[in-house]
C-alpha atoms as a PDB file:
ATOM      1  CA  UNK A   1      16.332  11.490 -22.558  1.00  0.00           C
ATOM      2  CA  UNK A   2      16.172   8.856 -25.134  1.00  0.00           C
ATOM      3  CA  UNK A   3      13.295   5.997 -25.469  1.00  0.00           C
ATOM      4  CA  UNK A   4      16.679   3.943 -24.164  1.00  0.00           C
ATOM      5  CA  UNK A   5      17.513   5.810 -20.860  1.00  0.00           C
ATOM      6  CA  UNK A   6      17.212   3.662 -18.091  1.00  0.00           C
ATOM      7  CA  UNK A   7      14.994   5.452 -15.326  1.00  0.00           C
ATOM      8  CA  UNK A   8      15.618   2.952 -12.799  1.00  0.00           C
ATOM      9  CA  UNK A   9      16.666  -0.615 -11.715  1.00  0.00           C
ATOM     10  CA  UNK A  10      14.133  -2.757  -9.290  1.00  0.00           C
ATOM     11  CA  UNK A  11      16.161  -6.510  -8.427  1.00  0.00           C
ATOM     12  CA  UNK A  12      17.448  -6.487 -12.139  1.00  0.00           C
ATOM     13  CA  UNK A  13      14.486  -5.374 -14.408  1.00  0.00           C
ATOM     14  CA  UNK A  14      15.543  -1.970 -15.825  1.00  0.00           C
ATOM     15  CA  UNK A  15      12.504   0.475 -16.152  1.00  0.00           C
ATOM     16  CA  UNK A  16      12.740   2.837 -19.283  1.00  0.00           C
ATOM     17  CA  UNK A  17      10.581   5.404 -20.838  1.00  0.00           C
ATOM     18  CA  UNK A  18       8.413   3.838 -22.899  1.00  0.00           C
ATOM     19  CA  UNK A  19       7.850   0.642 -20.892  1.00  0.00           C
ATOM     20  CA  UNK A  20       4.776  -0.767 -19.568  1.00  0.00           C
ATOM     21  CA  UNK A  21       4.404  -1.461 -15.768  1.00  0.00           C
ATOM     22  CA  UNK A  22       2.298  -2.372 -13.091  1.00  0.00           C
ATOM     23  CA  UNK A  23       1.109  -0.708  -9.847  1.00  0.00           C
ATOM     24  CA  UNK A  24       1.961  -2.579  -6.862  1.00  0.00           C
ATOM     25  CA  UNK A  25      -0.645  -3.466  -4.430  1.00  0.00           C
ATOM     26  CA  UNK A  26       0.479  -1.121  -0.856  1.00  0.00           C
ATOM     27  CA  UNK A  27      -0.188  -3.881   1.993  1.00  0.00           C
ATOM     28  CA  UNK A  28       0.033  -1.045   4.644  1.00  0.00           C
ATOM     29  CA  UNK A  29      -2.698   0.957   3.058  1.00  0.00           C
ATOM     30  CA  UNK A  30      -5.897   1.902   5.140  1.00  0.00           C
ATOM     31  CA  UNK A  31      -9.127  -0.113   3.879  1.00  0.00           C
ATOM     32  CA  UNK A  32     -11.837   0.420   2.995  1.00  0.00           C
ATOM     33  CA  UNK A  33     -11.524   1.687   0.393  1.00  0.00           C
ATOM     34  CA  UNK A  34      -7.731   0.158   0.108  1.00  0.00           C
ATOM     35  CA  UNK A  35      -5.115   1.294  -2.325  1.00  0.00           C
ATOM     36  CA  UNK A  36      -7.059   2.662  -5.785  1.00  0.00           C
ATOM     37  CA  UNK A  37      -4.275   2.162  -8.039  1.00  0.00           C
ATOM     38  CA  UNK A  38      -3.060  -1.156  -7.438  1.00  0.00           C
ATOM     39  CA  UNK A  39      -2.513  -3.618 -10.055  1.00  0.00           C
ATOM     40  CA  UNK A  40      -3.772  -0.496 -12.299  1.00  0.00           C
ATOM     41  CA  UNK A  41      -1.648  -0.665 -15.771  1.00  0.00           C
ATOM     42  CA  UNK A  42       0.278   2.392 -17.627  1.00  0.00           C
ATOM     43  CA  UNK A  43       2.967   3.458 -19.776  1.00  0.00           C
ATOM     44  CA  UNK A  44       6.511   5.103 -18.189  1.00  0.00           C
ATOM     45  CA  UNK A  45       6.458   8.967 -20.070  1.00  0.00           C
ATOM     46  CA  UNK A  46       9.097  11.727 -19.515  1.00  0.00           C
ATOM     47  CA  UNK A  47       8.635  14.679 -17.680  1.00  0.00           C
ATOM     48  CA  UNK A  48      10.814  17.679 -18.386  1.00  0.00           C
ATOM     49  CA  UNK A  49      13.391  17.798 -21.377  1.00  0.00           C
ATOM     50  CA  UNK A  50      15.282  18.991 -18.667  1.00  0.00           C
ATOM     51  CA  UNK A  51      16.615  15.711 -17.258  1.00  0.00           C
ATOM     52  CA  UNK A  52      18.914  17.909 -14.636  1.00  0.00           C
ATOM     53  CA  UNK A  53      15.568  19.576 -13.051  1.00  0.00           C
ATOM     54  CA  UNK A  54      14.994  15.523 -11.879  1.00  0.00           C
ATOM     55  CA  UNK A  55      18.724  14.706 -10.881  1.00  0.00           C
ATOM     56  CA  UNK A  56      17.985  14.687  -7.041  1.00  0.00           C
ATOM     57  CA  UNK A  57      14.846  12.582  -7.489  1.00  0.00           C
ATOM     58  CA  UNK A  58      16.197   9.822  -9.615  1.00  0.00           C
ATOM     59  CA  UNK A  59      13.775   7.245  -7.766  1.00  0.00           C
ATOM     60  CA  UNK A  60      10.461   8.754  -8.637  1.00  0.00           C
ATOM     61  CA  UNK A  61       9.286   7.608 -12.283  1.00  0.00           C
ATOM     62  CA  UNK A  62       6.232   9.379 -13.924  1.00  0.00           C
ATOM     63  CA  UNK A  63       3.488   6.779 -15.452  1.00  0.00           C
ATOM     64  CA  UNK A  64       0.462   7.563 -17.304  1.00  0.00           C
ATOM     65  CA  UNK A  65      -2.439   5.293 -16.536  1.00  0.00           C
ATOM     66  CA  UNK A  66      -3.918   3.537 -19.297  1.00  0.00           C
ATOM     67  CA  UNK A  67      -5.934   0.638 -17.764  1.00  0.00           C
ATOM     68  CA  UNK A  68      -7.758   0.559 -13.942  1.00  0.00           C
ATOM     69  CA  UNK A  69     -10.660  -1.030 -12.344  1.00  0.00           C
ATOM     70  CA  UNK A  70     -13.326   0.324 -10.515  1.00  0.00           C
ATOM     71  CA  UNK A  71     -12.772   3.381  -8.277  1.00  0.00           C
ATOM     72  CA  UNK A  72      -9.617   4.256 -10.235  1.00  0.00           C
ATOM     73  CA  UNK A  73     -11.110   4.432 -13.764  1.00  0.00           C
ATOM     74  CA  UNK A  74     -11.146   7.927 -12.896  1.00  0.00           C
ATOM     75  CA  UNK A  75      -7.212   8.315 -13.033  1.00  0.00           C
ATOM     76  CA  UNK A  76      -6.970   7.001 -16.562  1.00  0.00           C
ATOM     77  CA  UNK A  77      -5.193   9.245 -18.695  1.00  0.00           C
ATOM     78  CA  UNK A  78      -3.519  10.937 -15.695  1.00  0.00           C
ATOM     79  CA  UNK A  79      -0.218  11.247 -15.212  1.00  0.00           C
ATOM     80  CA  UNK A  80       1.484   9.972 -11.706  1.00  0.00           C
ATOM     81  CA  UNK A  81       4.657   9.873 -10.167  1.00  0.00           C
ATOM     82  CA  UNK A  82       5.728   6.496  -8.436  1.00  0.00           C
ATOM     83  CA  UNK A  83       8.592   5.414  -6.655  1.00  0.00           C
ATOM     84  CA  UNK A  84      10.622   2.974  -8.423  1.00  0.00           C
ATOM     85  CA  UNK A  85       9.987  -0.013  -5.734  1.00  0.00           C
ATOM     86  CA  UNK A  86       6.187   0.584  -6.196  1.00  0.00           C
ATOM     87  CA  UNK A  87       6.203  -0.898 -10.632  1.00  0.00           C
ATOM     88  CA  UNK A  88       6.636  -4.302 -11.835  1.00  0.00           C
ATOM     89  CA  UNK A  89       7.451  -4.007 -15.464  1.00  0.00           C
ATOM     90  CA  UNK A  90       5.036  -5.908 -17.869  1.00  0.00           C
END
């Protein structure tokens, strides 16, 4: 998979690896404490070199945090998978 491949589109903004993104806030998600990761910031990274291992989950996109406030600051340097509708691209 090339720095190129698209990973996914979301209303015209194509996602790639390589490509910064946002974590969208989840309005149905039970608070306190409320969704951890939201508006948390990372980088889109590829998973296998196997792209065919992934064919039947094309809508799931791996992200390694690199910036999060408070409770989350623990998932920084992690790596997550998130479906596509859940990133903004920054």
């Amino acid at each position: 998979m090339a720095n190129t491949e698209i990973l996914g589109e979301n209303e015209m903004v194509k996602i790639k690896v390589g490509d910064r993104v946002r974590i969208k806030d989840r309005a149905n998600w039970p608070t306190p404490p409320g969704y951890r990761l939201a508006n948390a910031e990372g980088r889109v990274v590829k998973w296998l070199e196997y792209e065919e291992v992934m064919e039947e989950f094309p809508e799931f996109i791996l992200v390694e945090i690199e910036d999060a406030e408070g409770e989350s600051k623990v998932y920084i340097g992690n790596r997550m998978f998130f479906q596509e509708e859940s990133l903004e691209k920054i």
